[in-house]
PDB file of N, CA and C in Angstrom:
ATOM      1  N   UNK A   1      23.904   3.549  -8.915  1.00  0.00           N
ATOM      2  CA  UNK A   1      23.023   2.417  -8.846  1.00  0.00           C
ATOM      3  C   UNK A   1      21.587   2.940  -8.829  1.00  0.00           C
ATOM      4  N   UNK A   2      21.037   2.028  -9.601  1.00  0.00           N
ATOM      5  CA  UNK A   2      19.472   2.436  -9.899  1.00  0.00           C
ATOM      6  C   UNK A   2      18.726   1.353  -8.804  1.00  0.00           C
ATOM      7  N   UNK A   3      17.808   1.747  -7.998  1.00  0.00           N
ATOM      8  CA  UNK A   3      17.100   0.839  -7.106  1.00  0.00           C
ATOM      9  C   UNK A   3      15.851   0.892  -7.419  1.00  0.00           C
ATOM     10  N   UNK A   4      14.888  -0.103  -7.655  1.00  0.00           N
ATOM     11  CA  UNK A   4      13.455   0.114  -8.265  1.00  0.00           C
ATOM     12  C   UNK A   4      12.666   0.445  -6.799  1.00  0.00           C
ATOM     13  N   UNK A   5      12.940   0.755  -6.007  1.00  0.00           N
ATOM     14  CA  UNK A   5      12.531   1.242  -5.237  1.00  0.00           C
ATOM     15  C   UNK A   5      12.236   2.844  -5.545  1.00  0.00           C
ATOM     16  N   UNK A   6      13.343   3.527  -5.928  1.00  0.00           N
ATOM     17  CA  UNK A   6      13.447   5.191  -6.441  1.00  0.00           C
ATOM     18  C   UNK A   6      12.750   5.191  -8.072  1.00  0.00           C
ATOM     19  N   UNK A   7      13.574   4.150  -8.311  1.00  0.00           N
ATOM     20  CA  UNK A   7      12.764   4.170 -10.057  1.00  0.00           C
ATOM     21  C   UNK A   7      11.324   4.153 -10.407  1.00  0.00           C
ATOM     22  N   UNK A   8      11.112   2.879  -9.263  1.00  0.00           N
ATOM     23  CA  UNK A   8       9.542   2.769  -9.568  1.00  0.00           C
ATOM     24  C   UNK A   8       8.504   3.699  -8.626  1.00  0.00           C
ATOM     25  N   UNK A   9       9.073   4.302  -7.622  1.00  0.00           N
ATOM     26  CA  UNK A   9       8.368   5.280  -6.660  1.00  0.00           C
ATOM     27  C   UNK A   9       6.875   5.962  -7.487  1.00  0.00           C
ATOM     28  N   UNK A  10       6.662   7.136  -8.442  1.00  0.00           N
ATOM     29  CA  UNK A  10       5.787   7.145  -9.090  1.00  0.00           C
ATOM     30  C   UNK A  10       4.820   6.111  -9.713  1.00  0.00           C
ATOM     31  N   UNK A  11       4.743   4.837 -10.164  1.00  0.00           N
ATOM     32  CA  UNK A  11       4.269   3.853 -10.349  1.00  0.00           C
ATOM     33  C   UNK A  11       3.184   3.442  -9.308  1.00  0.00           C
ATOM     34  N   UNK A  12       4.719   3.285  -8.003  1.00  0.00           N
ATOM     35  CA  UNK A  12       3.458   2.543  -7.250  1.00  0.00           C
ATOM     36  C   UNK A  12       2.506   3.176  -6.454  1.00  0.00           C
ATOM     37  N   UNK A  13       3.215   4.768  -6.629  1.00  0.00           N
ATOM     38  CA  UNK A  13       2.402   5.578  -5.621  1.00  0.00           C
ATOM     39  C   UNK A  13       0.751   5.667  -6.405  1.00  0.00           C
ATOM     40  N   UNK A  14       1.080   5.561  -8.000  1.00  0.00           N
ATOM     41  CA  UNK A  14      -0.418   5.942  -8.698  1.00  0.00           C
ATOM     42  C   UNK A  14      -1.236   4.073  -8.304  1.00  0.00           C
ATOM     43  N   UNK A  15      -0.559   3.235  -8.236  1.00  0.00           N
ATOM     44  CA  UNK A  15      -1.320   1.959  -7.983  1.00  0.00           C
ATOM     45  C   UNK A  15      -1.885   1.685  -6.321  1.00  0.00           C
ATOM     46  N   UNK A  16      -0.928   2.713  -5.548  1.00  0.00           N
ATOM     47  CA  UNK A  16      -1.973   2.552  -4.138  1.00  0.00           C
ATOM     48  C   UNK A  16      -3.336   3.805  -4.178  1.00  0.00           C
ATOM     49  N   UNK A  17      -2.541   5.057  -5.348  1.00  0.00           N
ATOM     50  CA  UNK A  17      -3.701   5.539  -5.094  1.00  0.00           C
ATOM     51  C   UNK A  17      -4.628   4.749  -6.148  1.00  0.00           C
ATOM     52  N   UNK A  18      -4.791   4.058  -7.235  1.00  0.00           N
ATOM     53  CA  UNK A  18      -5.946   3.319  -7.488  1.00  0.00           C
ATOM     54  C   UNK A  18      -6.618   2.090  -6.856  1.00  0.00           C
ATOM     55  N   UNK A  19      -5.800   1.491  -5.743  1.00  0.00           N
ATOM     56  CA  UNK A  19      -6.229   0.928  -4.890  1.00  0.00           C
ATOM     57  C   UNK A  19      -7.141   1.246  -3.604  1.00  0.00           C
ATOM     58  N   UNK A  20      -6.973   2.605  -3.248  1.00  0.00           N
ATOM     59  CA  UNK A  20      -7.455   3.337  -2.274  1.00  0.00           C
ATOM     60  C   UNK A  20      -9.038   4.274  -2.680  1.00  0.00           C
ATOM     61  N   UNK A  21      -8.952   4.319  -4.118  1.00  0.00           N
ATOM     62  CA  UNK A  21     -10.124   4.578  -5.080  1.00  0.00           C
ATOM     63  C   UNK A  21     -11.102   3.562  -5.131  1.00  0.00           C
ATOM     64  N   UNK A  22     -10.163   2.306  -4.835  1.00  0.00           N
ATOM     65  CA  UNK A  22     -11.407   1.258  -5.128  1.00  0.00           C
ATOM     66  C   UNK A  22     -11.613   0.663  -3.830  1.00  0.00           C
ATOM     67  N   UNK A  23     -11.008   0.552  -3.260  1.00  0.00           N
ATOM     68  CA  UNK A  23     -11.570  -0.063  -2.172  1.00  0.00           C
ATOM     69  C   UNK A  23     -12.134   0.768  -0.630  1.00  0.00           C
ATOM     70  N   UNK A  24     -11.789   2.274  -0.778  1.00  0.00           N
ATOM     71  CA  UNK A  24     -12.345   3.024   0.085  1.00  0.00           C
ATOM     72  C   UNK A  24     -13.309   3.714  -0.576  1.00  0.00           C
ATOM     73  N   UNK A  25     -14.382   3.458   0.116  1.00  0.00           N
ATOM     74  CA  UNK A  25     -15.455   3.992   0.170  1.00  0.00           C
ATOM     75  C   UNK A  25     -16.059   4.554   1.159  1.00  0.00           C
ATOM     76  N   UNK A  26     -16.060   6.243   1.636  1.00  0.00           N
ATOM     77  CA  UNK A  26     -16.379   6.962   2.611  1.00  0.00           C
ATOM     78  C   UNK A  26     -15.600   6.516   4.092  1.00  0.00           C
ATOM     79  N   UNK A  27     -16.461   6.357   4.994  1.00  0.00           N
ATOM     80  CA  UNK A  27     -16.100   5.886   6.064  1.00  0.00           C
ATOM     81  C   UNK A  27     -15.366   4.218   6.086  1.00  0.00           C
ATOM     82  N   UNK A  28     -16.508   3.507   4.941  1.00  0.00           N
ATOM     83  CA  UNK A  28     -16.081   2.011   4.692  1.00  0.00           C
ATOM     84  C   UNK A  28     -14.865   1.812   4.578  1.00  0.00           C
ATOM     85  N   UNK A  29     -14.023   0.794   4.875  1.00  0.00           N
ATOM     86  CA  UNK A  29     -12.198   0.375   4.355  1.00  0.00           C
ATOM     87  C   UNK A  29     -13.607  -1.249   3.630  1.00  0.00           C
ATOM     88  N   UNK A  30     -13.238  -1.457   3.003  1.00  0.00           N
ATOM     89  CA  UNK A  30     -12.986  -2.594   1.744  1.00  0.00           C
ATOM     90  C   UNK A  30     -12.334  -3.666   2.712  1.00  0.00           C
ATOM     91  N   UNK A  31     -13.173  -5.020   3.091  1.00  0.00           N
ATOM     92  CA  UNK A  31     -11.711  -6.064   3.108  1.00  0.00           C
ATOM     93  C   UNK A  31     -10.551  -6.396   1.886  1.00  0.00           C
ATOM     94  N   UNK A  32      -9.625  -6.895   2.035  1.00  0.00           N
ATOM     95  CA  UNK A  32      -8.537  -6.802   1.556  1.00  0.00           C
ATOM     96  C   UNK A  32      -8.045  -5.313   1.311  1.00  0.00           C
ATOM     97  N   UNK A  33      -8.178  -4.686   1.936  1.00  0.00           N
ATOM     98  CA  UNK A  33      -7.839  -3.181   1.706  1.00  0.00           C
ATOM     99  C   UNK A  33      -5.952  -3.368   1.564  1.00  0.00           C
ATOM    100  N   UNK A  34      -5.316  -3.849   2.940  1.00  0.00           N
ATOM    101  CA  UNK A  34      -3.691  -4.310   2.886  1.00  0.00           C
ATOM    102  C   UNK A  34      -3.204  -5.357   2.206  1.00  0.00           C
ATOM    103  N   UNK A  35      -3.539  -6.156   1.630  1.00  0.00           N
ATOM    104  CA  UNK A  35      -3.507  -7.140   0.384  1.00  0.00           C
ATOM    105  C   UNK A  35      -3.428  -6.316  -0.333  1.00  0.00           C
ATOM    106  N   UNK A  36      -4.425  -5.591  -1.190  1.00  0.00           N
ATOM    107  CA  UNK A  36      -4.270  -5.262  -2.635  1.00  0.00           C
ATOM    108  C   UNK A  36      -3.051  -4.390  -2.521  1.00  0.00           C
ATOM    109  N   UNK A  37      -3.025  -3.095  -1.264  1.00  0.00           N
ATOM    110  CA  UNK A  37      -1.708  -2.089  -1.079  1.00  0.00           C
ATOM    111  C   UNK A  37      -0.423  -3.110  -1.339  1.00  0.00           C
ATOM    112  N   UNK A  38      -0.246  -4.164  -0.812  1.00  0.00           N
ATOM    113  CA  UNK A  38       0.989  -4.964  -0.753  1.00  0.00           C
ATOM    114  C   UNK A  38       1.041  -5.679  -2.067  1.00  0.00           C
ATOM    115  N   UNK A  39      -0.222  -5.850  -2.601  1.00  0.00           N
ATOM    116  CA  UNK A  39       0.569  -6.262  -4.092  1.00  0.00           C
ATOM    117  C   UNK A  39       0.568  -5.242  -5.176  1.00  0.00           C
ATOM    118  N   UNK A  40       0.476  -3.996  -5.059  1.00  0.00           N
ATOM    119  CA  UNK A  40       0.724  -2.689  -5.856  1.00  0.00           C
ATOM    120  C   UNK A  40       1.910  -2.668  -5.491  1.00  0.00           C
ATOM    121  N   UNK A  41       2.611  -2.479  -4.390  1.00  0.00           N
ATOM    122  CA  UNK A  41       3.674  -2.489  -4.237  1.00  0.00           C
ATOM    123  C   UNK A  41       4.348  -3.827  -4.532  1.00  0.00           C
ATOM    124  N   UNK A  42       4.266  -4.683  -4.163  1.00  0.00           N
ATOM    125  CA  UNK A  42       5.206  -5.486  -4.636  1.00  0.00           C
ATOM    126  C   UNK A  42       5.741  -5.792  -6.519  1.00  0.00           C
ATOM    127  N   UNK A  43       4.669  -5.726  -6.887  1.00  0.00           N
ATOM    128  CA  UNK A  43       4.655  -5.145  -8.642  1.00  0.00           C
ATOM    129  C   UNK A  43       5.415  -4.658  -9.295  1.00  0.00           C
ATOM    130  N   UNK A  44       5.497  -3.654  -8.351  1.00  0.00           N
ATOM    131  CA  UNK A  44       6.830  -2.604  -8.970  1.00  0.00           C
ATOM    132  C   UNK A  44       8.295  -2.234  -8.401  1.00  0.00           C
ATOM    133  N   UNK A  45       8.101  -3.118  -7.219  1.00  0.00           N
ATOM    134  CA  UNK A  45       9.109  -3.304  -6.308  1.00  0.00           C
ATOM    135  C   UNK A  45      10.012  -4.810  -5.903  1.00  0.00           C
ATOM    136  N   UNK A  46      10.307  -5.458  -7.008  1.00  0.00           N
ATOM    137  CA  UNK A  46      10.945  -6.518  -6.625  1.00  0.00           C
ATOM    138  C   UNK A  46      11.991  -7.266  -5.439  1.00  0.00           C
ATOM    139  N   UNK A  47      12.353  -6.052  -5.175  1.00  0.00           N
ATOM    140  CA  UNK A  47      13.504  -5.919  -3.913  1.00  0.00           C
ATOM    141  C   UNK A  47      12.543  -6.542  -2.869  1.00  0.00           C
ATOM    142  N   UNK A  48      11.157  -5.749  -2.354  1.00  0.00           N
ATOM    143  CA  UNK A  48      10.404  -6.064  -1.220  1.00  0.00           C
ATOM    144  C   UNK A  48       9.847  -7.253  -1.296  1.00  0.00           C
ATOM    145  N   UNK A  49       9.668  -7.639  -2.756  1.00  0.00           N
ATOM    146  CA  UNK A  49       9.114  -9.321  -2.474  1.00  0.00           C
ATOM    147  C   UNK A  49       9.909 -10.395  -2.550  1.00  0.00           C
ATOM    148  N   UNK A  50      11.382  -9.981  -2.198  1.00  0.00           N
ATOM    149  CA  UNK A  50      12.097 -10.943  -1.778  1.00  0.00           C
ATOM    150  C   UNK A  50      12.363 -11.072  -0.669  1.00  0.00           C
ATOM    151  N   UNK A  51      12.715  -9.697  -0.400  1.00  0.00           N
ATOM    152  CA  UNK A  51      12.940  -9.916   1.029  1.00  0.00           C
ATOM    153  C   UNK A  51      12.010  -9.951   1.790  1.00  0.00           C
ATOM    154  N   UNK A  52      10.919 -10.046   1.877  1.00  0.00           N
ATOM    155  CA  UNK A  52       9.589 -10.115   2.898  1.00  0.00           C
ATOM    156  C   UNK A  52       8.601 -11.582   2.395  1.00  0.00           C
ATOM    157  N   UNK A  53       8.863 -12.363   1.327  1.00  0.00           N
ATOM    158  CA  UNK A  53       8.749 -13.389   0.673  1.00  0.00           C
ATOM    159  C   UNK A  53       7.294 -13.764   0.562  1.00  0.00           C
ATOM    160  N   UNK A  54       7.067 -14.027   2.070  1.00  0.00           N
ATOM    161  CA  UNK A  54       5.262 -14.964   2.442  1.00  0.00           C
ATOM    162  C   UNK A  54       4.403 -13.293   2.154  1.00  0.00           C
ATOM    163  N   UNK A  55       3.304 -13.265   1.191  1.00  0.00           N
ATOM    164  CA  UNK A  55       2.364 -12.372   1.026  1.00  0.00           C
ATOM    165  C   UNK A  55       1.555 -12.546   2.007  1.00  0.00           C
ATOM    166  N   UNK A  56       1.246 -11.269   2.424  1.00  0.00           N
ATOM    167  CA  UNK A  56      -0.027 -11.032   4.031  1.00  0.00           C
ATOM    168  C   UNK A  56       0.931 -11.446   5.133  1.00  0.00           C
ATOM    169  N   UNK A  57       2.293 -10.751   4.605  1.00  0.00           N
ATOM    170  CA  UNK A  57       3.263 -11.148   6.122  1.00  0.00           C
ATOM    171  C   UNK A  57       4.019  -9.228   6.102  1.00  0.00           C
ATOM    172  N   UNK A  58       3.933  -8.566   4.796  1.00  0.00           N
ATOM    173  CA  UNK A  58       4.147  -7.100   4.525  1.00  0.00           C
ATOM    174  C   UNK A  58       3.948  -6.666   5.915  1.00  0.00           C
ATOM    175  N   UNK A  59       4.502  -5.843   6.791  1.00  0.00           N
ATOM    176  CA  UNK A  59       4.391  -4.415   7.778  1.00  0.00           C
ATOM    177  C   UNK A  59       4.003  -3.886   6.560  1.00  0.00           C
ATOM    178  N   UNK A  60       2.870  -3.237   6.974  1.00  0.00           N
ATOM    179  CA  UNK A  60       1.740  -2.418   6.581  1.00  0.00           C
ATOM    180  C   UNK A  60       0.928  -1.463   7.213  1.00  0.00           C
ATOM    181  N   UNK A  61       1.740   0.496   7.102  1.00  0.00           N
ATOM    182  CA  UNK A  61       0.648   1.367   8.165  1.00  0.00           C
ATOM    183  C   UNK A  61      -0.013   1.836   6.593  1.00  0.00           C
ATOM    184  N   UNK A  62      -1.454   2.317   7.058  1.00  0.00           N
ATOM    185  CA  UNK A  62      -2.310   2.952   5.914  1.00  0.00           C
ATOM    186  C   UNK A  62      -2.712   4.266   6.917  1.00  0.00           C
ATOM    187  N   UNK A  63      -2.358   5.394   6.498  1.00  0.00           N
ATOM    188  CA  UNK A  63      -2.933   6.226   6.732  1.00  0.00           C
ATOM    189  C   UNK A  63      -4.464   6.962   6.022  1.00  0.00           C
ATOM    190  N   UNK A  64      -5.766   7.107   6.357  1.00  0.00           N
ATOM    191  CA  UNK A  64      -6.531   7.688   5.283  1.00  0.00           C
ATOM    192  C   UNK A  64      -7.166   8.590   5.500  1.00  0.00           C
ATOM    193  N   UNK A  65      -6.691  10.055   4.799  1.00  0.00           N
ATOM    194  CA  UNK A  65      -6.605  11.226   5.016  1.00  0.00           C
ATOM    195  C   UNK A  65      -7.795  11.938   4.404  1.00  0.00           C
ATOM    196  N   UNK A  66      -8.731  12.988   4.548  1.00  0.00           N
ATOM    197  CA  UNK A  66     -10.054  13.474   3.951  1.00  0.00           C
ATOM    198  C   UNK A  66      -8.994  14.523   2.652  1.00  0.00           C
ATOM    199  N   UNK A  67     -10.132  14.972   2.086  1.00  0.00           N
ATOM    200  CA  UNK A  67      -9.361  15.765   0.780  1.00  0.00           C
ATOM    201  C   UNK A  67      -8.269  17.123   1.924  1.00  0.00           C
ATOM    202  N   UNK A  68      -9.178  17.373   2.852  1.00  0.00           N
ATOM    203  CA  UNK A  68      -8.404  18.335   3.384  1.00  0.00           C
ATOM    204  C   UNK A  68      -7.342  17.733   3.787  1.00  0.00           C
ATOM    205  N   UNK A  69      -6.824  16.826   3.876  1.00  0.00           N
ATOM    206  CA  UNK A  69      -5.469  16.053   4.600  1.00  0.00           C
ATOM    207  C   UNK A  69      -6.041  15.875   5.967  1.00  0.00           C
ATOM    208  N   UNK A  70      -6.662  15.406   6.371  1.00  0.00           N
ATOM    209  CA  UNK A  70      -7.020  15.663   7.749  1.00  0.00           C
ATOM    210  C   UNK A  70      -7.101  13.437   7.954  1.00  0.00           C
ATOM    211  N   UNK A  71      -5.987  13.687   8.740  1.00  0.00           N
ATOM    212  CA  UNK A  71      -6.388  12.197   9.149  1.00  0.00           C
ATOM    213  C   UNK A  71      -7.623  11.256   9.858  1.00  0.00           C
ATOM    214  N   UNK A  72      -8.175  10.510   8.900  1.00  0.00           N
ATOM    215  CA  UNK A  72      -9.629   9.995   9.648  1.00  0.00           C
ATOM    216  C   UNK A  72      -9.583   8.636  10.307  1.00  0.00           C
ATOM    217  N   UNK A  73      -8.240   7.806   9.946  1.00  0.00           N
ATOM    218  CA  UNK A  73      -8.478   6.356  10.126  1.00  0.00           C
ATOM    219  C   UNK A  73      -6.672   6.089   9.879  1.00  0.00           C
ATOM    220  N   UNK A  74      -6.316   4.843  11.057  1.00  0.00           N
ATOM    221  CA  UNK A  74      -5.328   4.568  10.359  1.00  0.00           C
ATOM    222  C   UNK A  74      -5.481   3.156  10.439  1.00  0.00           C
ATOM    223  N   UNK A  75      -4.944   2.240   9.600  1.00  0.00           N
ATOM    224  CA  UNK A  75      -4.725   0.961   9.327  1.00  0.00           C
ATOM    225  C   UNK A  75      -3.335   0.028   9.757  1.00  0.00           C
ATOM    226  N   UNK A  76      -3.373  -0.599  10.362  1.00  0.00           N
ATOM    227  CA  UNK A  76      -2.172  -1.336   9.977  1.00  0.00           C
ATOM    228  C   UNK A  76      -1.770  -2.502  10.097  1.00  0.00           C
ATOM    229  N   UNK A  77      -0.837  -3.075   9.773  1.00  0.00           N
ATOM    230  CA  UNK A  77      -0.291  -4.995   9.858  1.00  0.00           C
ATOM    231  C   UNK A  77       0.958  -5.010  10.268  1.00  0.00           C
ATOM    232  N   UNK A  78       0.969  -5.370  11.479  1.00  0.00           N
ATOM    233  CA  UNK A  78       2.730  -5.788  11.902  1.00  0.00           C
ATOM    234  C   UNK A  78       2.668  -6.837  11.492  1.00  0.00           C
ATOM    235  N   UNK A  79       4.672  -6.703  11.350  1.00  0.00           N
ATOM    236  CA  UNK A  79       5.515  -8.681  10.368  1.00  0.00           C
ATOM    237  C   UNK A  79       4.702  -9.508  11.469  1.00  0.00           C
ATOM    238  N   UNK A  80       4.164 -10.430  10.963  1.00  0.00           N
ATOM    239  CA  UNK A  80       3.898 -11.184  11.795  1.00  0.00           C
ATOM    240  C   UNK A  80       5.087 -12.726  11.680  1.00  0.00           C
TER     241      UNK A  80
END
């Protein structure tokens, strides 16, 4: 069994990182920063937007790491 979860893995990983290009800027997070992440993923992931249905309801952690990997900020949205 093929799950677009594994299939689409590369996809969505390049659409959060073009999401994270555009909406982080230095220290700044972008509003809608977890919106746009949740609809990159959902895009390519049909499974998650069924089962999680209402958009801006996604569990959502953002980690955002400096080039060195060094964690500076984390983000996140519990199911509400």
């Amino acid at each position: 069994m093929i799950v677009a979860t594994g299939n689409n893995n590369w996809a969505m990983s390049n659409a959060v990182d073009s999401v994270a290009k555009t909406y982080i800027n230095g220290q700044e997070i972008r509003e809608g920063l977890l919106n746009r992440v949740e609809a990159a993923i959902r895009a390519y992931d049909p499974c998650l937007s069924c089962s999680t249905h209402a958009v801006g309801q996604m569990p959502i952690l953002v980690d955002i790491v400096d080039p060195q990997g060094n964690l500076m900020r984390t983000i996140s949205r519990a199911n509400a």
